[in-house]
Protein backbone atom coordinates (compact mmCIF):
# COMPACT_ATOMS: atom_id res chain seq x y z
CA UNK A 1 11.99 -54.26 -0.41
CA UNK A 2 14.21 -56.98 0.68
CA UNK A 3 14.61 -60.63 -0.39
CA UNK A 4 13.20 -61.64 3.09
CA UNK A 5 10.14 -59.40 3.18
CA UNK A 6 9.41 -60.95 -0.97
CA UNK A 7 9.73 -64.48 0.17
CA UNK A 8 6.62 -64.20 2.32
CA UNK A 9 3.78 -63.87 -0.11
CA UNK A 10 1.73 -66.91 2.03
CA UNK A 11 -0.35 -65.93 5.54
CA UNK A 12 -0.90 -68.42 8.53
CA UNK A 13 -2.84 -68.06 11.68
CA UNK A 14 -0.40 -67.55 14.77
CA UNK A 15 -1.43 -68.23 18.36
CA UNK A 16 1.03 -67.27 20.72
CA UNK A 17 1.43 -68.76 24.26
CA UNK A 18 -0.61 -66.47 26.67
CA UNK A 19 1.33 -65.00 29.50
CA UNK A 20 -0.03 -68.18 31.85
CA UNK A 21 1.98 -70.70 30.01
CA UNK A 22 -0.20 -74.02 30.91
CA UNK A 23 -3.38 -74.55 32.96
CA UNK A 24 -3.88 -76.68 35.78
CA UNK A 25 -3.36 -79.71 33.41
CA UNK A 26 -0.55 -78.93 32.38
CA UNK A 27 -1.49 -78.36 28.58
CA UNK A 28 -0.60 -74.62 27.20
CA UNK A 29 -3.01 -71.81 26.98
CA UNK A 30 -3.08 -69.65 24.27
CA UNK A 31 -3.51 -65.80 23.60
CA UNK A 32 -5.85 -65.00 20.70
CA UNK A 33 -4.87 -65.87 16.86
CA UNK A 34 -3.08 -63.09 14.90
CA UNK A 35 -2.60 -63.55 11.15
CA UNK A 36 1.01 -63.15 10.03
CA UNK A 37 3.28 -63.17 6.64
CA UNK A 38 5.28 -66.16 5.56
CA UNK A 39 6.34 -68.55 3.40
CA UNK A 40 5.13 -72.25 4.33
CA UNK A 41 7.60 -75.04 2.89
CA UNK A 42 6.31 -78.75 3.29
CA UNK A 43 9.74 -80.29 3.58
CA UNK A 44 11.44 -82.60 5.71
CA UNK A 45 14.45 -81.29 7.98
CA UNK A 46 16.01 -82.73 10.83
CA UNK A 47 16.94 -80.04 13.53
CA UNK A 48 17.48 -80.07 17.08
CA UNK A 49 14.91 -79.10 19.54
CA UNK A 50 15.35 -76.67 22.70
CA UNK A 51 16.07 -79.91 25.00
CA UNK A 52 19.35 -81.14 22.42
CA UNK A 53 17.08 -84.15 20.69
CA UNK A 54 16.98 -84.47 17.27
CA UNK A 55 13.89 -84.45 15.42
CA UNK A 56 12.34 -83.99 11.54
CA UNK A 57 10.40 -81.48 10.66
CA UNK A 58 7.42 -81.57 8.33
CA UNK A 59 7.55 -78.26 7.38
CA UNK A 60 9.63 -74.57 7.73
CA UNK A 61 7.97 -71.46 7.57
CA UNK A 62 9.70 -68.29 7.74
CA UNK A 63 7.41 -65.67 9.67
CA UNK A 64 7.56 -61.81 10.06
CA UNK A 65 8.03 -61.61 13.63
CA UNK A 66 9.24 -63.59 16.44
CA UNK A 67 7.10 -66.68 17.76
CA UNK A 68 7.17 -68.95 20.93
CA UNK A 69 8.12 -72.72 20.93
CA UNK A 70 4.80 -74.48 21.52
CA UNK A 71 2.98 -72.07 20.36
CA UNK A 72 0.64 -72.86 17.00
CA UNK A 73 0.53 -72.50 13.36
CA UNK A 74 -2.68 -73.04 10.62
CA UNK A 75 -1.75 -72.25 6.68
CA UNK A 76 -4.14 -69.92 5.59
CA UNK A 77 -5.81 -66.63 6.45
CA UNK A 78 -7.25 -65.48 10.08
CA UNK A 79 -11.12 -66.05 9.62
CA UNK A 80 -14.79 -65.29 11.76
CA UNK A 81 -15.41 -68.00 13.88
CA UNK A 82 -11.76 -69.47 14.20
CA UNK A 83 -11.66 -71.61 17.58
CA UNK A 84 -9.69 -69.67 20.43
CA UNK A 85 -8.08 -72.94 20.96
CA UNK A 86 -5.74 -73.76 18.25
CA UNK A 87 -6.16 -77.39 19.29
CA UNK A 88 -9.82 -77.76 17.99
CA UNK A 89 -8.29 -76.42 14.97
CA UNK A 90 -7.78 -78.98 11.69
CA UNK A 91 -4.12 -78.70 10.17
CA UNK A 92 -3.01 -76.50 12.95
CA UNK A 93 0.56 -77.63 14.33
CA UNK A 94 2.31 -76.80 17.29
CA UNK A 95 5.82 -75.42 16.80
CA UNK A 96 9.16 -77.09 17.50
CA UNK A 97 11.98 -74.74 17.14
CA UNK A 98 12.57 -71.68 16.28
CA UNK A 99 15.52 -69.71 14.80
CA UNK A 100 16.71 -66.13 13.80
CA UNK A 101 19.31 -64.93 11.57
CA UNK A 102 20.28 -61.22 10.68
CA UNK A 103 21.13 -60.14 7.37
CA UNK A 104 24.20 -58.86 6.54
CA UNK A 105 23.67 -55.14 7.80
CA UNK A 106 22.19 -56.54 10.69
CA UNK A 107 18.79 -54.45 9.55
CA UNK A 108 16.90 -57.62 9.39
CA UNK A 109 16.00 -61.10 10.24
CA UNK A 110 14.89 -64.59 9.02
CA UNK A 111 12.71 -65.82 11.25
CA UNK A 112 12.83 -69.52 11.17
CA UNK A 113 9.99 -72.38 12.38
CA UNK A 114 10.21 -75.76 12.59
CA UNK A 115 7.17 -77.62 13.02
């Protein structure tokens, strides 16, 4: 087992942008949440979102798969009766930027968020 994989001993709730990126407001619609692997650091880090501004972060997690920007994240584990809607959702935040970096054999990534 890798460093990467042993790093993520933490799950979050995931919900990816659905395939109609925004309703007819404008605000994004989401796909059902999926619980994923990570490790959730509450630190500050400035980084540079997908439009070239420069922002702080108030926390990176490093996820096992790839993730959309926008799309939202909740510390802790999928449960019964989670809202569809990530929005209604206490401590769930939206993600800023995301990153990915291959190991050295290029067998693997870090998978980076920025939220």
């Amino acid at each position: 087992m890798s460093l990467i994989t042993k790093m993520r001993r933490q799950v979050c709730v995931y919900w990816p942008l659905a395939s109609l990126p925004a309703d007819r407001y404008g605000q994004p619609v989401y796909d059902e949440p999926i619980e994923i692997s990570c490790r959730w650091e509450e630190r500050m880090k400035e980084f540079i979102d997908p439009q070239g501004t420069k922002l702080i972060s108030s926390a990176i997690v490093y996820v096992d798969r790839d993730v959309d920007i926008r799309g939202m994240l909740l510390l802790g584990a999928l449960y019964s009766g989670i809202e569809s809607n990530p929005k209604d959702v206490q401590g769930a935040v939206e993600i800023k930027q995301f990153s990915k970096t291959p190991n050295l054999k290029c067998t693997e990534y870090l998978r980076t968020v920025y939220i």
